[in-house]
N, C-alpha and C. Protein backbone atom coordinates (compact mmCIF):
# COMPACT_ATOMS: atom_id res chain seq x y z
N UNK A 1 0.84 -1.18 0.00
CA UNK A 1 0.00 0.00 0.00
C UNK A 1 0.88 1.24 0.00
N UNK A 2 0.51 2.36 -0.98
CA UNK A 2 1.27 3.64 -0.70
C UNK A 2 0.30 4.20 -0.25
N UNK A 3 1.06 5.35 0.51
CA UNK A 3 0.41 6.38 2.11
C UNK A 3 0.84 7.56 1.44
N UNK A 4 0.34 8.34 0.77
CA UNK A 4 0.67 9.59 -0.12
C UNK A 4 -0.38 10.68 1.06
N UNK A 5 0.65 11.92 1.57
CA UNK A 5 -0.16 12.41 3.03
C UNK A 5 0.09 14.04 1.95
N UNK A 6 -0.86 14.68 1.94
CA UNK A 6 -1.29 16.13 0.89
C UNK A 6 -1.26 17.41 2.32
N UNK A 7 -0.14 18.06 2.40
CA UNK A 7 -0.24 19.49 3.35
C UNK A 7 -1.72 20.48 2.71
N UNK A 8 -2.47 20.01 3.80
CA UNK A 8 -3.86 20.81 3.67
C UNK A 8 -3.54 22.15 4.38
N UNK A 9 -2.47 22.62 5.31
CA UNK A 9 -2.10 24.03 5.83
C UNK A 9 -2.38 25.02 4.58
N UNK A 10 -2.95 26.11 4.96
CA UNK A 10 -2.89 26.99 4.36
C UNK A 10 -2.18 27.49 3.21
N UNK A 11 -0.42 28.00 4.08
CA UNK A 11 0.35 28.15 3.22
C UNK A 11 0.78 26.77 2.25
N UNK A 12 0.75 25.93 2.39
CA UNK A 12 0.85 24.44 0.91
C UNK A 12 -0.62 24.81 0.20
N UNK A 13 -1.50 24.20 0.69
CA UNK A 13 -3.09 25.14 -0.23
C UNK A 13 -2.95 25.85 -1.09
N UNK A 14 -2.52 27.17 -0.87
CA UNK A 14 -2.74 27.88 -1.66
C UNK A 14 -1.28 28.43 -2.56
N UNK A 15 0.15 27.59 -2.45
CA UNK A 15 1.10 27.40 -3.43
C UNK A 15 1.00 26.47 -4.12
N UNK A 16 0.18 25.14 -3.94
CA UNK A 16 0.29 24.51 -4.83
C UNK A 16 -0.27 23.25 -4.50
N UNK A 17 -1.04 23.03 -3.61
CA UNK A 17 -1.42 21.76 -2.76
C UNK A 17 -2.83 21.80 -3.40
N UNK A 18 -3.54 22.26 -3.65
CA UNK A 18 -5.30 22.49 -4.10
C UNK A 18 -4.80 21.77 -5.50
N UNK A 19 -3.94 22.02 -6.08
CA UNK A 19 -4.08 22.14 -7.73
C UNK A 19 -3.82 20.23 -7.72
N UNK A 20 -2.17 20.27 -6.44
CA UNK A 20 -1.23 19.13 -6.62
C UNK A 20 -2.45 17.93 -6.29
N UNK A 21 -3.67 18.14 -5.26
CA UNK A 21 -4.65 17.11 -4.37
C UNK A 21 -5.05 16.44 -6.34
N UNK A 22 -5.65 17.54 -6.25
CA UNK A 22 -6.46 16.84 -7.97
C UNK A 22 -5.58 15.84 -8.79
N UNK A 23 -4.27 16.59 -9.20
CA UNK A 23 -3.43 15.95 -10.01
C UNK A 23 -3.24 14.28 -9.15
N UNK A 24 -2.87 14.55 -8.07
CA UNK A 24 -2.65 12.95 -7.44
C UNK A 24 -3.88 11.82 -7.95
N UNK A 25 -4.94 12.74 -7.15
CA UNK A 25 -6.29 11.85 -7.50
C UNK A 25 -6.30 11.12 -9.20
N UNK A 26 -6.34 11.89 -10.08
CA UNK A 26 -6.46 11.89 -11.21
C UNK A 26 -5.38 10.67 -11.60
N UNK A 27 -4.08 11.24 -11.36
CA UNK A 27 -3.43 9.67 -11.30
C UNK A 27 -3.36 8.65 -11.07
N UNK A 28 -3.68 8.75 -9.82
CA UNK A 28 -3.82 7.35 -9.27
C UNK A 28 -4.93 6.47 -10.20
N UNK A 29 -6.20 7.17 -9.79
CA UNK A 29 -7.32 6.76 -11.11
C UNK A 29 -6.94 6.28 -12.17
N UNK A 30 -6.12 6.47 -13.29
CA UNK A 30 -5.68 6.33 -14.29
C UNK A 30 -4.76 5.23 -14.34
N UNK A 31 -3.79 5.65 -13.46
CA UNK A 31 -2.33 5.04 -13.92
C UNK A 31 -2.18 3.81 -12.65
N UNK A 32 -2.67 4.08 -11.99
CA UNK A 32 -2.30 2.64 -10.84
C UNK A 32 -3.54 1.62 -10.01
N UNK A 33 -4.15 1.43 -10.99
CA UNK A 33 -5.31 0.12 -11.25
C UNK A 33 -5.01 -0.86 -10.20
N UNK A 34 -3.46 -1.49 -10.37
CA UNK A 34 -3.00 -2.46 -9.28
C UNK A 34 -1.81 -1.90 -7.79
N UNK A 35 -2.50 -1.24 -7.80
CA UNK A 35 -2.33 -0.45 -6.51
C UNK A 35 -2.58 0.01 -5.57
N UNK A 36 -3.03 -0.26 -4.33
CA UNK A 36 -3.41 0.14 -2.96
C UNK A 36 -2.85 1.22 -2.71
N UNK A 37 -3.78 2.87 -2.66
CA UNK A 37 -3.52 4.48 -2.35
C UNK A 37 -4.04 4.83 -1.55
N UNK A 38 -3.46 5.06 -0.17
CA UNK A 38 -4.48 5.94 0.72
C UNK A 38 -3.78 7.44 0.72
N UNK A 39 -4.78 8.18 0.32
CA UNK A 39 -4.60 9.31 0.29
C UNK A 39 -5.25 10.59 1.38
N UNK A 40 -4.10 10.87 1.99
CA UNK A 40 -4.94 12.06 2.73
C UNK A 40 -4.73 13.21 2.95
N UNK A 41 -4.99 14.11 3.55
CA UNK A 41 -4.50 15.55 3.89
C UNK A 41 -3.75 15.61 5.29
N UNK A 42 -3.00 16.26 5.56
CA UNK A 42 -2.47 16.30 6.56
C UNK A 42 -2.38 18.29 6.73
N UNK A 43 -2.25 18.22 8.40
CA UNK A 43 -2.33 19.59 8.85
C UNK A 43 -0.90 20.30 8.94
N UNK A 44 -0.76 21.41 8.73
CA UNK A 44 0.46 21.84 8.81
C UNK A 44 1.83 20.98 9.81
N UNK A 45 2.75 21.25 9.50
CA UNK A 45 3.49 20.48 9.97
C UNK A 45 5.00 21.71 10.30
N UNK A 46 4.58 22.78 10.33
CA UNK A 46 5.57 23.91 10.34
C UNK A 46 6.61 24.11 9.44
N UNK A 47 6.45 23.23 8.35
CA UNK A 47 7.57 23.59 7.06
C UNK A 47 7.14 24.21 6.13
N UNK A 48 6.39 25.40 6.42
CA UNK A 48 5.61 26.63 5.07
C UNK A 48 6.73 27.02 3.86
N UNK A 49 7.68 27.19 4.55
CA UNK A 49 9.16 27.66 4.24
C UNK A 49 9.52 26.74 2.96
N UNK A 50 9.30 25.85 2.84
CA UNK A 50 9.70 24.65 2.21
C UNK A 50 8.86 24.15 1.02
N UNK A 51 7.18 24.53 1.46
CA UNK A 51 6.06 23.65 0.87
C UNK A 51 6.27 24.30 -0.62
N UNK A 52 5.14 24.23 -1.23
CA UNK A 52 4.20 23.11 -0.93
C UNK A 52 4.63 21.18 -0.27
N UNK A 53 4.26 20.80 0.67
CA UNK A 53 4.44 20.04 1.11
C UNK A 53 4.20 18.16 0.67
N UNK A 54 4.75 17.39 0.42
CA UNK A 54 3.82 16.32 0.30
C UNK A 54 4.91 14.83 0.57
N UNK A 55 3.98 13.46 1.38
CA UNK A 55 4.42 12.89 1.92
C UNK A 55 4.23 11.50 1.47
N UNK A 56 4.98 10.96 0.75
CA UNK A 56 4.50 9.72 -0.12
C UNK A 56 5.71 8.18 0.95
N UNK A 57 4.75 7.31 2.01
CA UNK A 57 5.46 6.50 2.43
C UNK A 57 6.68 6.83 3.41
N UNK A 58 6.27 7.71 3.90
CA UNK A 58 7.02 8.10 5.01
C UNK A 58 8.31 9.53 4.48
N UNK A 59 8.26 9.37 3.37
CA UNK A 59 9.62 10.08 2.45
C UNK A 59 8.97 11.93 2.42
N UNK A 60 9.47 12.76 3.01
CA UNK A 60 9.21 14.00 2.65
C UNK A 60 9.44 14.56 1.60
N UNK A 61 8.79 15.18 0.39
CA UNK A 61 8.85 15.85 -0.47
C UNK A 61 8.66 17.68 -0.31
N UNK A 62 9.31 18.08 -0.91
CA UNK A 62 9.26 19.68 -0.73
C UNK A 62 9.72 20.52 -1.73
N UNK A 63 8.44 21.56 -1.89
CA UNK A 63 8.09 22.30 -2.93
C UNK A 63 7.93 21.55 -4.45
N UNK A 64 6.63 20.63 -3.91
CA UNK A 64 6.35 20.09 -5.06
C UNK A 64 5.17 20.99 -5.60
N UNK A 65 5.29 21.31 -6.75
CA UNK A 65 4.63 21.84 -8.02
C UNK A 65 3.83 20.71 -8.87
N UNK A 66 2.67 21.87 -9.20
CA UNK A 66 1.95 20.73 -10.44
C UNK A 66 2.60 20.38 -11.45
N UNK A 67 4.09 21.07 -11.86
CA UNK A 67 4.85 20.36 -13.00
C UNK A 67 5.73 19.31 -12.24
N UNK A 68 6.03 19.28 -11.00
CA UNK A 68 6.92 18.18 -10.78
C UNK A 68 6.47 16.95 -10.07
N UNK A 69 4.68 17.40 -9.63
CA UNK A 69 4.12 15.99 -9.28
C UNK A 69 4.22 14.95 -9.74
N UNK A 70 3.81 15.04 -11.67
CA UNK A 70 3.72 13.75 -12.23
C UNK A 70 4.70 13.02 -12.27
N UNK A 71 6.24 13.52 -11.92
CA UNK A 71 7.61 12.58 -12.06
C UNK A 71 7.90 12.06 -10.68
N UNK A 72 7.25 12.78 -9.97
CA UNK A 72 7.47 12.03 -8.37
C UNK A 72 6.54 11.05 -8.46
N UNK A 73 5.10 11.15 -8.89
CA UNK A 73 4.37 9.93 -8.53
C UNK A 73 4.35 8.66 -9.09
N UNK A 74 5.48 9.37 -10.47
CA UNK A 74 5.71 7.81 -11.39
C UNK A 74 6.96 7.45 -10.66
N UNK A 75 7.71 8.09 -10.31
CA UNK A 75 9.13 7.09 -9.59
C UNK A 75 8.32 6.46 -8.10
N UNK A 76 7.66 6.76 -7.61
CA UNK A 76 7.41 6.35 -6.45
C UNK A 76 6.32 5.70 -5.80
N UNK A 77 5.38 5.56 -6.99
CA UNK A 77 4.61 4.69 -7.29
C UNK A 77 4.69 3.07 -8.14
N UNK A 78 5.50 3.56 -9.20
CA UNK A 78 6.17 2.26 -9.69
C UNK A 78 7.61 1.93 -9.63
N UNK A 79 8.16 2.10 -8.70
CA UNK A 79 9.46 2.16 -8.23
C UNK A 79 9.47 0.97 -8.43
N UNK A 80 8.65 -0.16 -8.10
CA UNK A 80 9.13 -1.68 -8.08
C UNK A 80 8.74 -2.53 -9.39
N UNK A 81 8.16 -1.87 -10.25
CA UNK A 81 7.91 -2.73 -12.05
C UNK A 81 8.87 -2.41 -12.73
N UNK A 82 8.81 -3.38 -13.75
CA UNK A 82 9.93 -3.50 -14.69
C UNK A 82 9.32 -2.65 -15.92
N UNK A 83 10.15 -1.45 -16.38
CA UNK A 83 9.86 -0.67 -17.50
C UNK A 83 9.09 -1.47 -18.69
């Protein structure tokens, strides 16, 4: 199962977390059929400085953008299939 955790704080919200929530959803839908996603929001975590925030399996990500979501969620979603 991947644990993909979305900074619902304010400051992630409104740099890039509203746009990034959709894009995840939308992926997952699409692209990972054989895959267990729990997806959730999580509350600030005091790294505004850093965000937009996002937490895939324990691994912190920072200042992820709607252009750099889709390459994080393909390495780290199919990290374990063969091209």
């Amino acid at each position: 199962m991947a644990r993909i955790g979305i900074c619902m704080g304010s400051s992630c919200f409104a740099r890039g977390n509203a746009e990034n929530l959709g894009i995840v959803r939308d992926y997952v839908a699409r692209n990972c059929p054989s895959v267990v996603v729990s997806l959730t929001g999580t509350l600030c975590r005091e790294r505004c400085g850093s965000g937009p925030n996002i937490t895939i399996d324990g691994c912190e990500y920072h200042g992820v953008t709607p252009d750099s979501i889709l390459e994080l969620l393909r390495r780290e979603l199919h990290a374990g299939e063969n091209p």
